[in-house]
Each structure stands twice: as C-alpha cells, then as structure tokens.
Protein backbone atom coordinates (compact mmCIF):
# COMPACT_ATOMS: atom_id res chain seq x y z
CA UNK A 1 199.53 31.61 1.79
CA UNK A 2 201.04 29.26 -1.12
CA UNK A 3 201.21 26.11 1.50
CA UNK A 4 197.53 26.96 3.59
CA UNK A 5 195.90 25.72 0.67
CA UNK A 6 195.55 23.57 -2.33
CA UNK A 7 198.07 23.97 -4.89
CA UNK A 8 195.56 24.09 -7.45
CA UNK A 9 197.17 24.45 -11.67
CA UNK A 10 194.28 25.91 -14.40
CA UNK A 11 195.11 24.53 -17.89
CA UNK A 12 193.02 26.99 -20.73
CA UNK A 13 192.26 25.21 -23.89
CA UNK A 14 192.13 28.58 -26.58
CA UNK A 15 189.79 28.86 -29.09
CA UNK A 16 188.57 31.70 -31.25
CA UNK A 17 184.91 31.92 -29.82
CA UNK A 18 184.88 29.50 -26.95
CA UNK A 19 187.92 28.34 -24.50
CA UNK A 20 187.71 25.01 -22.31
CA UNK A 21 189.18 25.48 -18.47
CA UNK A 22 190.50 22.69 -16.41
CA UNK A 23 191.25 22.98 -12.89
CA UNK A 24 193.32 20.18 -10.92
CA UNK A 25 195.38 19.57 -7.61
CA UNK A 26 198.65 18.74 -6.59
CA UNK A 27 198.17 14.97 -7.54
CA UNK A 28 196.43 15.15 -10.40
CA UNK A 29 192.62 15.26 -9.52
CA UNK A 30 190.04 17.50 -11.94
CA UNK A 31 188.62 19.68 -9.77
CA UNK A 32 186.22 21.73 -12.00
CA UNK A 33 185.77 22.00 -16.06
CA UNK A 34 183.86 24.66 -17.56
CA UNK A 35 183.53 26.38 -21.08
CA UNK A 36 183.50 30.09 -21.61
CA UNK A 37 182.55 32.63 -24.00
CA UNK A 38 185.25 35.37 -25.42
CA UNK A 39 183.78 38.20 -24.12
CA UNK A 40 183.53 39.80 -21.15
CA UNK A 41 180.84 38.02 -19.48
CA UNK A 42 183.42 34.82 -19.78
CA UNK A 43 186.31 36.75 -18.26
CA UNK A 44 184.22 36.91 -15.27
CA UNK A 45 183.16 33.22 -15.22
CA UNK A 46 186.76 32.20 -15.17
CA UNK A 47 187.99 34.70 -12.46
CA UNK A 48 185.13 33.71 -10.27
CA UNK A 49 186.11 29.80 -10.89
CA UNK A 50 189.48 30.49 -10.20
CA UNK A 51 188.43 32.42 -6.62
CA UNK A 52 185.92 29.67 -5.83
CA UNK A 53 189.21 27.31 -5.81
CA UNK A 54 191.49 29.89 -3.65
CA UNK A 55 193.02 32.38 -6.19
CA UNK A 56 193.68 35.21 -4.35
CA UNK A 57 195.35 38.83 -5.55
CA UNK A 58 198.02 37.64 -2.82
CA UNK A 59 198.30 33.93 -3.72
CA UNK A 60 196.83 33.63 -7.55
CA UNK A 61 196.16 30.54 -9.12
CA UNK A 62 199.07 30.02 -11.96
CA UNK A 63 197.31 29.27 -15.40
CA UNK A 64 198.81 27.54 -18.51
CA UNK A 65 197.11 28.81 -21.78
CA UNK A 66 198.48 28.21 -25.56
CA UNK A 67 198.91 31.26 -26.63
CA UNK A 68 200.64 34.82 -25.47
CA UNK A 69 198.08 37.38 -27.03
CA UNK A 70 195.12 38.40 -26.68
CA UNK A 71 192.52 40.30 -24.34
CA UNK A 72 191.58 36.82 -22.07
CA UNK A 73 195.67 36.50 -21.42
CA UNK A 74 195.88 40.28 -20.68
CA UNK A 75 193.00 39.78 -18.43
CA UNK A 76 194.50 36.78 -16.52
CA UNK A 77 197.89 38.94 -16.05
CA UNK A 78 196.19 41.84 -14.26
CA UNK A 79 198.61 41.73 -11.02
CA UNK A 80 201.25 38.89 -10.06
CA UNK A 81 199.52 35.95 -11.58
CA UNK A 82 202.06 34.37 -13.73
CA UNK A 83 200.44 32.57 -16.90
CA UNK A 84 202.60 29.84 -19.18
CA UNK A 85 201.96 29.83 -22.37
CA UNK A 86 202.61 26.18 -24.01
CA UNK A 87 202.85 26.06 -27.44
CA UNK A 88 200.20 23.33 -28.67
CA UNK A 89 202.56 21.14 -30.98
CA UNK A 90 205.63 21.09 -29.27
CA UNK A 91 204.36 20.42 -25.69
CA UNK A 92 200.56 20.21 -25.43
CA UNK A 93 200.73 17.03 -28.11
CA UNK A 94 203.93 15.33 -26.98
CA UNK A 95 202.71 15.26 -23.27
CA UNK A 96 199.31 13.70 -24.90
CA UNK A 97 200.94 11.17 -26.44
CA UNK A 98 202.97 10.13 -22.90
CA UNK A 99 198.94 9.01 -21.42
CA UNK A 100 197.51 7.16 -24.81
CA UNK A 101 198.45 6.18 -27.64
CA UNK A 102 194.65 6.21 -29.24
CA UNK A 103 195.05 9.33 -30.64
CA UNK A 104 191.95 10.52 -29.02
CA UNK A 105 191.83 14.57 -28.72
CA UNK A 106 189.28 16.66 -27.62
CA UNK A 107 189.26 20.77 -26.29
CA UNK A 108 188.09 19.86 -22.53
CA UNK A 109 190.72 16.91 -22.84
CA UNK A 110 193.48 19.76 -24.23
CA UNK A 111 192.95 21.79 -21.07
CA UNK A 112 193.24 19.16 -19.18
CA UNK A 113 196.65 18.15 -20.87
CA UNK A 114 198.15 22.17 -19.85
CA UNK A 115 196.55 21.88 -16.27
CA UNK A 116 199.01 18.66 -16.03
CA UNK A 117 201.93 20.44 -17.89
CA UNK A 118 202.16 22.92 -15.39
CA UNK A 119 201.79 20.72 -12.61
CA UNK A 120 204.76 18.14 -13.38
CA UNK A 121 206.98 20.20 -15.63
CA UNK A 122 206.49 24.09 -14.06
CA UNK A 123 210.05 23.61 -13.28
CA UNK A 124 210.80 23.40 -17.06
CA UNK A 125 208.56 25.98 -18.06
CA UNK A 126 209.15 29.97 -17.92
CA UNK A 127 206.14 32.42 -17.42
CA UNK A 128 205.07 34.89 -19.47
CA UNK A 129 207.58 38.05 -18.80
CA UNK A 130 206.29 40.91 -16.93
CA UNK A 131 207.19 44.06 -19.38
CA UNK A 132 206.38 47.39 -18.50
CA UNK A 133 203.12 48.98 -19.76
CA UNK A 134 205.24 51.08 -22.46
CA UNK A 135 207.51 47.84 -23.50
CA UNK A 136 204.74 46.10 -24.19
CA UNK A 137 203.61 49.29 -26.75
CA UNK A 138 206.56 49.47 -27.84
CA UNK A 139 206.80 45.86 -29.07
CA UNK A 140 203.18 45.82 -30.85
CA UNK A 141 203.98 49.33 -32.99
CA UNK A 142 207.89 48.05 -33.52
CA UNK A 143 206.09 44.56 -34.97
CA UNK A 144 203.51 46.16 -36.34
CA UNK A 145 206.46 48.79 -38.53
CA UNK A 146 208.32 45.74 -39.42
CA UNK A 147 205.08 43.75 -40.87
CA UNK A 148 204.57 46.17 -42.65
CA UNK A 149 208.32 46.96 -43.79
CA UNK A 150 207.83 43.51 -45.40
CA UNK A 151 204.21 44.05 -47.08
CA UNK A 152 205.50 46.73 -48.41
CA UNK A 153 208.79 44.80 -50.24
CA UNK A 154 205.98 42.36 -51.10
CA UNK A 155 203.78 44.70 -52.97
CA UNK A 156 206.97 46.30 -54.46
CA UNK A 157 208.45 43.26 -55.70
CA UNK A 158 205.22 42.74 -57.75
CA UNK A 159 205.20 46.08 -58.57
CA UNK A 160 208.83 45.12 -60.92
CA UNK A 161 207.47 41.81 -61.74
CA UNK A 162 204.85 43.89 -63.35
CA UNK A 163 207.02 46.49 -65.15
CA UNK A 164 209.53 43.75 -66.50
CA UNK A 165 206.78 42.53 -68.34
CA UNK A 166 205.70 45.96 -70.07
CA UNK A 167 207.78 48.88 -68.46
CA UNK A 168 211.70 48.77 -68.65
CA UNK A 169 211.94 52.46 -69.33
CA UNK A 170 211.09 52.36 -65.32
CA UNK A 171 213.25 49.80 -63.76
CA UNK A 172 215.96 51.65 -65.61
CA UNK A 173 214.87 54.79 -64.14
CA UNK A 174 214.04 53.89 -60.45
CA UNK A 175 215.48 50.59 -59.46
CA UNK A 176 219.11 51.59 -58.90
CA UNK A 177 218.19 54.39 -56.38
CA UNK A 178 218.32 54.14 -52.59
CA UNK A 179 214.55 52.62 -52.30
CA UNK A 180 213.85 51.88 -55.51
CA UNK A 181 210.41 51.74 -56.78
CA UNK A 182 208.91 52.23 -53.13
CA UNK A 183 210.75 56.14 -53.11
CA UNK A 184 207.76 58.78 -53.60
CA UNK A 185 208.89 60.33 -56.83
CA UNK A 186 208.66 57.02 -58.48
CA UNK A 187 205.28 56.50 -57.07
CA UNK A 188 204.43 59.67 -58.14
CA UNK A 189 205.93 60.14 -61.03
CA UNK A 190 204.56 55.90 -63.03
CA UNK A 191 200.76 57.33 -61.14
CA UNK A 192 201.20 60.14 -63.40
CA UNK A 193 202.45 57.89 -66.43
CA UNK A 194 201.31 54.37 -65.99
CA UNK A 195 202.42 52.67 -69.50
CA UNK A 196 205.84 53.38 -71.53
CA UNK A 197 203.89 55.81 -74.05
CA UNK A 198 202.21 58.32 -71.60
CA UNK A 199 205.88 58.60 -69.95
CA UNK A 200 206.92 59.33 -73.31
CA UNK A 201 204.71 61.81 -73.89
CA UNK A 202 206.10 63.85 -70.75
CA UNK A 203 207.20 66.96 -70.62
CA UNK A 204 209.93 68.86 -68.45
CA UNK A 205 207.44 70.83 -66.51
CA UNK A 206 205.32 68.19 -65.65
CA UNK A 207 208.29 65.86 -64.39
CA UNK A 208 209.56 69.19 -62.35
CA UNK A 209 205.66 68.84 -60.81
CA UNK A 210 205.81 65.82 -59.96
CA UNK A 211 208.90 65.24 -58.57
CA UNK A 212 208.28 68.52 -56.27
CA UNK A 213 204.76 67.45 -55.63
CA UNK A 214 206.78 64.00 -54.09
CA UNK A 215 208.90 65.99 -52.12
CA UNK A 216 211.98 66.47 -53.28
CA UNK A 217 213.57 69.75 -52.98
CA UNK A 218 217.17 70.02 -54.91
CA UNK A 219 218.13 68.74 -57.98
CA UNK A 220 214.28 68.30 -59.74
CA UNK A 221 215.88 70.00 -62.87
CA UNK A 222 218.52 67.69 -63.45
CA UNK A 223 216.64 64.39 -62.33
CA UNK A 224 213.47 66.49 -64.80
CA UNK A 225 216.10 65.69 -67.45
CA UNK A 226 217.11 62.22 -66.65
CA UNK A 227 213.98 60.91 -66.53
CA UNK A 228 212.91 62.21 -69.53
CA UNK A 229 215.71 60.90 -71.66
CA UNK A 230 215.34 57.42 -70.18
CA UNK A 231 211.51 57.69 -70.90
CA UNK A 232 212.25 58.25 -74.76
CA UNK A 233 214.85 55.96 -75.04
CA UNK A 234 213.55 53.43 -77.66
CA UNK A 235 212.24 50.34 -76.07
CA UNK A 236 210.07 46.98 -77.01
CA UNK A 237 206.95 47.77 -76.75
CA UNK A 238 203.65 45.61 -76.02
CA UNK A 239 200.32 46.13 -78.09
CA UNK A 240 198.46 49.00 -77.29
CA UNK A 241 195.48 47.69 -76.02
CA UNK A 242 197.79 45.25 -73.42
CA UNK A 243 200.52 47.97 -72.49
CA UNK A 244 197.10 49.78 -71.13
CA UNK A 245 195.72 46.82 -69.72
CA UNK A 246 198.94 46.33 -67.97
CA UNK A 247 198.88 50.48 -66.76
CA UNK A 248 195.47 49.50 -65.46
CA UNK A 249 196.83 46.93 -63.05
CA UNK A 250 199.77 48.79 -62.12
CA UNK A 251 197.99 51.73 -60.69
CA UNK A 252 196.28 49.29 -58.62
CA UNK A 253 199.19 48.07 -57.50
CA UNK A 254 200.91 51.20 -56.64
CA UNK A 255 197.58 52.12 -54.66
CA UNK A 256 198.50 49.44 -52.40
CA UNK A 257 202.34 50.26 -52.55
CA UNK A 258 201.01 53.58 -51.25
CA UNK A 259 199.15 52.33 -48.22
CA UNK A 260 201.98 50.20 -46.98
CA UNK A 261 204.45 53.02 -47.26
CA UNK A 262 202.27 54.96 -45.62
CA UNK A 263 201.62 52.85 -42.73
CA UNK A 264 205.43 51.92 -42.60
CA UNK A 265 206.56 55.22 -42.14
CA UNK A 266 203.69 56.34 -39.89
CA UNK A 267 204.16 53.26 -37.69
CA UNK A 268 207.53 54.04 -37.65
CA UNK A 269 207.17 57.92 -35.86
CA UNK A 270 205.16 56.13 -32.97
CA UNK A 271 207.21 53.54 -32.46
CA UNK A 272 210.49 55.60 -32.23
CA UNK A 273 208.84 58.56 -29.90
CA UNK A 274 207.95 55.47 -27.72
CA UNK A 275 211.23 54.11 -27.30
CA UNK A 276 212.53 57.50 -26.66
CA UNK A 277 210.41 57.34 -23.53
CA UNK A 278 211.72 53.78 -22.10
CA UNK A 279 214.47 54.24 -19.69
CA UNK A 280 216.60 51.71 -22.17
CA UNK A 281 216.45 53.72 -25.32
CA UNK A 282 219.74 55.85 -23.56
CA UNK A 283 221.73 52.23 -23.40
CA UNK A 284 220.57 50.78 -26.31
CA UNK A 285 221.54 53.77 -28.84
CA UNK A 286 224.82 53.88 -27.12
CA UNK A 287 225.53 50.41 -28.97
CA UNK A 288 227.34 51.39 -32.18
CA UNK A 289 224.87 50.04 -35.44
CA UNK A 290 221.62 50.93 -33.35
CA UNK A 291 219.43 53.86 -34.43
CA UNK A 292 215.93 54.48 -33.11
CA UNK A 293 214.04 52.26 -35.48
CA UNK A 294 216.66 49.22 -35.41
CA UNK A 295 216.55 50.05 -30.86
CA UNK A 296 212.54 49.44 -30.79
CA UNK A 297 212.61 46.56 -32.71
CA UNK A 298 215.54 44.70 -30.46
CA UNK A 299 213.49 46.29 -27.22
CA UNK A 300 210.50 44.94 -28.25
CA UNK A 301 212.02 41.71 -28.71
CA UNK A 302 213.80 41.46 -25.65
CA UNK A 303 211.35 43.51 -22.83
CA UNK A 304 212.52 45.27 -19.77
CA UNK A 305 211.80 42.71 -17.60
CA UNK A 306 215.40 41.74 -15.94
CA UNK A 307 214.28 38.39 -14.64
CA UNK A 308 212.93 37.31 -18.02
CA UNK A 309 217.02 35.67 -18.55
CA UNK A 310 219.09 34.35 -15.55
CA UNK A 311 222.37 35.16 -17.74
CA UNK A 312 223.30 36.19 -21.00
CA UNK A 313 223.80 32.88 -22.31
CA UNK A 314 219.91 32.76 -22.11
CA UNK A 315 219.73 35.74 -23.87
CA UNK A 316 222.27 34.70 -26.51
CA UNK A 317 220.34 31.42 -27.17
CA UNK A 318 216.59 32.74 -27.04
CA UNK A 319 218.15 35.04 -30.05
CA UNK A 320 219.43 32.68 -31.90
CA UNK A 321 223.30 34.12 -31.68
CA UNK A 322 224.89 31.42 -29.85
CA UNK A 323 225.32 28.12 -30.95
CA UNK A 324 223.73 24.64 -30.44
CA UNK A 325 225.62 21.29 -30.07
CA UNK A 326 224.31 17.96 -31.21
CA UNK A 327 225.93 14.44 -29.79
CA UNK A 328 225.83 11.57 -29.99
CA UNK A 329 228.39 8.53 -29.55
CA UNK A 330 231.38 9.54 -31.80
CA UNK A 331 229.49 12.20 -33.39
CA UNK A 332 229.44 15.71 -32.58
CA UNK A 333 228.12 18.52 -34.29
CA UNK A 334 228.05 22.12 -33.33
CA UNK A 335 225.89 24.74 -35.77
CA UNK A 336 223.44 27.52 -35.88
CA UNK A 337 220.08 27.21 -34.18
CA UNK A 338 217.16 26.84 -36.25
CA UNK A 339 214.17 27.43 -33.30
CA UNK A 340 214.90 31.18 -32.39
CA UNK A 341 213.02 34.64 -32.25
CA UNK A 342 212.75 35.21 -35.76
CA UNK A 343 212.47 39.25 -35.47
CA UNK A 344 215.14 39.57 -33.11
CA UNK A 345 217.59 37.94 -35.12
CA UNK A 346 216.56 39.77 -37.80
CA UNK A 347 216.71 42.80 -36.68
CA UNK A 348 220.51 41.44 -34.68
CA UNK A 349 221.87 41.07 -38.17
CA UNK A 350 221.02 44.35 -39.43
CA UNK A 351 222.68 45.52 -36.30
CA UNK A 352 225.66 43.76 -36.63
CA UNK A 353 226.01 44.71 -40.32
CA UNK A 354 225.14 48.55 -39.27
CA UNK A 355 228.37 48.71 -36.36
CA UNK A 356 230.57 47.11 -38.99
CA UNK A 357 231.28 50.43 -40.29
CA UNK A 358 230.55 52.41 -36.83
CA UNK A 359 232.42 50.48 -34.66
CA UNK A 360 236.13 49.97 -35.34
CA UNK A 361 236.24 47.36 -32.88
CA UNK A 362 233.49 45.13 -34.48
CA UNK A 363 234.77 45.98 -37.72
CA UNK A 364 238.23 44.23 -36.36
CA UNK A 365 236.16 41.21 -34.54
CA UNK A 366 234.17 40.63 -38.12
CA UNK A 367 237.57 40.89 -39.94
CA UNK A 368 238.84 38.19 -37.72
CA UNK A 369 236.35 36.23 -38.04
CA UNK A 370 236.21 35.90 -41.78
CA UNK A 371 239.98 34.84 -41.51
CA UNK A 372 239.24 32.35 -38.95
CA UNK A 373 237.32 30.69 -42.22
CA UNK A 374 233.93 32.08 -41.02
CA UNK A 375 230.79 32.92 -43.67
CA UNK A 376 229.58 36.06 -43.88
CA UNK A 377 226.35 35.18 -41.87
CA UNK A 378 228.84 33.24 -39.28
CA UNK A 379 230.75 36.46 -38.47
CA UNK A 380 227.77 38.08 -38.43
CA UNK A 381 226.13 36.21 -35.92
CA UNK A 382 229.45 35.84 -33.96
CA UNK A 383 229.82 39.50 -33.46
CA UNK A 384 225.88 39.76 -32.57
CA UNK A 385 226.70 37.10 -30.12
CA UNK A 386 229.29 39.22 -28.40
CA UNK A 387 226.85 42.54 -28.79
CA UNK A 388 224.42 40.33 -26.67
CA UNK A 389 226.65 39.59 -24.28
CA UNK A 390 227.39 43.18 -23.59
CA UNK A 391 223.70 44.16 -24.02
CA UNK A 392 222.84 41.92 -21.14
CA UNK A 393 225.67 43.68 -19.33
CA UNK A 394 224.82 46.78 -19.91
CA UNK A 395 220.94 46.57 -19.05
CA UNK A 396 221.54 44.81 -15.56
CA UNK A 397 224.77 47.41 -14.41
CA UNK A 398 222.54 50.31 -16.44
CA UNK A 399 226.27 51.14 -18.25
CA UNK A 400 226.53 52.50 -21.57
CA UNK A 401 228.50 50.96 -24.13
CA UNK A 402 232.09 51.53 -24.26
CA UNK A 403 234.08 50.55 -26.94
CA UNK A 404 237.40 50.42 -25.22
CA UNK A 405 236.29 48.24 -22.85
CA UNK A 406 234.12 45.67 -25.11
CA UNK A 407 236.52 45.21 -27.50
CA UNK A 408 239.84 45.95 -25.72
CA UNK A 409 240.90 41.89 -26.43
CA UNK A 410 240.42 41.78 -29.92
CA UNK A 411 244.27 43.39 -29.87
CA UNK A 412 245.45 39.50 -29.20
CA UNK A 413 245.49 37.09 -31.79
CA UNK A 414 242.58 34.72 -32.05
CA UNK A 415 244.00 31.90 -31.03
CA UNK A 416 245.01 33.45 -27.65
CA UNK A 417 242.12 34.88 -26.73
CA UNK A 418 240.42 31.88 -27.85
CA UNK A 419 242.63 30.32 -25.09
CA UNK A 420 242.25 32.62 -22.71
CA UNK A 421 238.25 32.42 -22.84
C-alpha cells in the first residue's frame, strides 16, 4: 500500500501539442522527466511512466496538472487517482519565485515546480471533485446554454447599435417587449424588411405572415396593426444608397442573432432533461426562485460530489456569497469577495432576485436587509448566502426546502437575531 513504497508526486507541465512530466520523491529527488504528445499514443507513455514508478489502480500516483479540462485530465481520472489542478499564476509562479530569483522559466522546469507543489503544500491543495458521469454533462451543456445566453445579448446589442443608426421605426417597435430584438417575430419580421422604407412598404397580410410564420398564435391582427402604424410613422431617414447599405449588414447580423438563439434554446432542452435525471434536480427545484434552467446552471457549478466542501461556509465562500475580512493593525475591513466562481454567482443572483417574489420569507429577509442600510446587490448576496447555507443542508440530509423552517427567525428583529447568531 501507500507506506510499502515510494511516495512518489507527478507534476504535468500543459501545453497545447506537447506536455512536460516530472516525477519526484518524498524529499525532493527527480526521478524521471519525459515529454509527450497529445494524443493517444502519449496517454499511454505517461500511464506506463507512472506504473514503472508504482502507480497502481489500488495505490495511484497523485498528479498535479494546470488545468481542469481536457481529454489527458479525463484520462488521468479514470478510477481513484486524485489530480490537482494548480492554476499557473497564482501558485505555479509564486512557488518559482520562493527557489530563484533569476527569473529563469522553462516547461520541464514548470513540471517540476507542480511535482514540488504537491509534495510540500498537498495539505493546502484540494483535488479535482469526483462528479458523477451525468453532473459532469450537466455542467458542460448548462455552460455551454449560458455562453451562449451571452453571445447571443452580444450579437443583439449590435444588432440596436445598428438600428439606432438607420432604423428607429424598430427599436420603437421591438425593444420594449419581453426579449426585445432577440423574440422571433422581430427576427422575422426586420429579415422580411431590412431598411425603414421596405417596412414601410408593408402590408397587413404580409405582417399577419410573418408574425404567424414566427410563431405566434393570438393576437397577430392587432400586433399586424401596430406594427404597421409604427412602420409609417414619419422618421429621419438616411440616403438611399446607405439606409441599404446599412439593411445589407443587418441581415448579416440577424443571421448570426439566429444561430445563437438557436443554439441557446436548443442547449437549453438538453440541459434541463439532464438535470431532470440527477437525483438533486427534486431538492434543488424545491428552493423557491429555482426553475429548471436557473437548477442546471447552480448544479453544474456546485457537482454532486458531497466531499467536494467540509461545511457550508466552504460552499458560501467558493460562491462568492459570504464575505472576506482584511486586517491589519488598527485596520479592519470586511467586503465582498472579488476571486469567486463567476457563473455560480451569477446564476445565485438571478436566484435570489427570482424567490424575492416566490418566497415570502426571502422577500421579508431582503426587506430587512435594505433597512439594515444594505445595497441592492448586498441584500442580494446576503439572502443567497443564507440560500447556500440551506442548500448545503439540504443536499447532505437529502431534505427539501421548507420555508417555515428556513425562515422561521426572520419574525425577530434584526438586531436580535443578529445576537442570537
């Protein structure tokens, strides 16, 4: 076992066609170096490295690498190995700088470097958690849906840069809806009429068409009639020849708008019929302000491994939620955390916003807050805080969320349950 041999540490210098290994003992001592290909055929020269030195299914060699993805870190957690990934900047170049001050830096040396990491500061150092098979899925399509959520804002914020500059007639028509210029009918509907005088030229019927041919099933005669009396409305107008030019780059633009709605939406139906398959889904969608979409993306964030965080204060900081205290001397300062998981607080403050008005009990907590002298974005990360907390809960006693229970002391005043916590 783990004391019959050689505690041996692999350090894996990451490239994008190449990647340097370093193998060393308990005090220090290279062992072997090698460089392998990204294929395959490299795979296979590491694992058979790694067995040469003792790695065992039973007793595998523990491997620090600098990044989570990819198909060589999949490959290396095949069974109970645990890998560390150490991000490059803040470890892998601080812990250079503690051996030389030369400046000297080279990819053997780097693998090196994360051999040594893991061998003096494992203690300080979590491995990468082991998700299920379908949490892992689930957290590619719910990142995937929520890159492409934001490509597609992207593409339809240039899309009204664009029409400001030629097109009120549709800004007026479309921006004030719920979606704005990314809805179908007004995809459909500026395809069909690209520049100010072809929507003009419209008639009833073919704005009936079109705003069938989008989808929409009530109401086309009436919204027929709005759109045509915002269309010739009189307007500024640019020259002919450049209210064209500017219809020409506009359809290219809603081409892509197209795509990215597309793939949002179709990203989205996988990623949702996934999560309804994960044991959690039933526990997370009993939260109040969590739907399907909203429950992948926190899911994905978080995993289903229970070990990943010893408490929920681990949880609360990894998110972001809780905050972090700075002193020094006679100073102290207490304030949001800035290094975070960027899509889990994300989607936390939608969350939080959502249970505002389907929870009566976070509506009360928020309200509170806000009197207290909290922001808006305080609150809201105060009451995502407290969601955490009961997530954590929740997931390790596999309860659902009761809303007696997790909010029963917001009756006291805020002082006293201040005290009393």
């Amino acid at each position: 076992m783990w004391e019959d041999r050689l505690t041996v540490f692999c350090g894996i210098d990451w490239a994008e066609r190449h990647h340097d290994i370093a193998l060393v003992d308990e005090a220090g001592t290279l062992l072997a170096k090698a460089r392998i290909t990204d294929d395959a055929a490299g795979y296979h020269q590491l694992l058979n490295l790694l067995a040469e030195h003792g790695d065992s299914p039973e007793d595998p060699i523990l491997v620090a690498i600098e990044t989570s993805h990819g198909l060589l870190v999949a490959s290396l957690r095949t069974g109970s190995r645990r890998v560390f990934a150490i991000n490059p900047l803040a470890a892998a170049a601080r812990y250079r700088d503690r051996h030389g001050v030369s400046g000297k830096k080279s990819d053997p040396g780097d693998a090196l470097v994360l051999a040594n990491i893991l061998r003096t500061d494992m203690h300080a150092r979590r491995p990468l958690p082991a998700d299920s098979e379908l949490a892992q899925a689930i957290t590619v399509l719910a990142r995937a849906q929520q890159d492409a959520v934001w490509a597609r804002q992207q593409v339809a914020n240039q899309v009204r840069s664009l029409l400001r500059e030629y097109y009120p007639a549709a800004l007026l028509a479309f921006q004030g809806k719920q979606g704005g210029l990314t809805r179908a009918d007004a995809r459909v509907i500026l395809t069909l009429a690209p520049t100010p005088v072809k929507a003009a030229k419209l008639a009833l019927a073919q704005l009936r068409t079109a705003l069938k041919r989008s989808g929409r099933l009530r109401g086309c005669d009436t919204e027929a009639e709005r759109l045509r009396n915002i269309f010739r409305a009189e307007y500024a107008h640019q020259l002919l020849a450049v209210e064209n030019a500017f219809g020409h780059q506009l359809l290219a633009l809603l081409k892509q708008l197209d795509a990215v709605c597309q793939a949002a939406d179709g990203l989205a139906e996988a990623a949702t019929a996934a999560f309804h398959q994960h044991t959690d889904s039933e526990i997370l969608l009993s939260f109040p302000g969590l739907g399907p979409m909203l429950g992948a993306r926190v899911l994905a964030e978080l995993g289903d491994d229970r070990a990943r965080f010893t408490d929920a204060r681990a949880l609360k900081s990894y998110a972001g939620s809780a905050p972090i205290t700075r002193a020094s001397g006679k100073k102290r300062f207490v304030g949001r955390r800035f290094v975070k998981n960027n899509r889990l607080i994300n989607a936390g403050f939608l969350w939080a916003f959502a249970a505002l008005t389907a929870s009566p009990g976070a509506n009360a907590h928020y309200r509170r807050r806000r009197e207290h002298g909290d922001w808006h974005a305080a609150a809201q990360r105060h009451l995502l805080n407290r969601f955490l907390g009961q997530l954590h809960h929740c997931l390790k006693t596999r309860q659902l969320f009761d809303e007696q229970r997790a909010f029963a002391p917001m009756a006291l005043p805020l002082e006293a349950s201040s005290a009393q916590t």
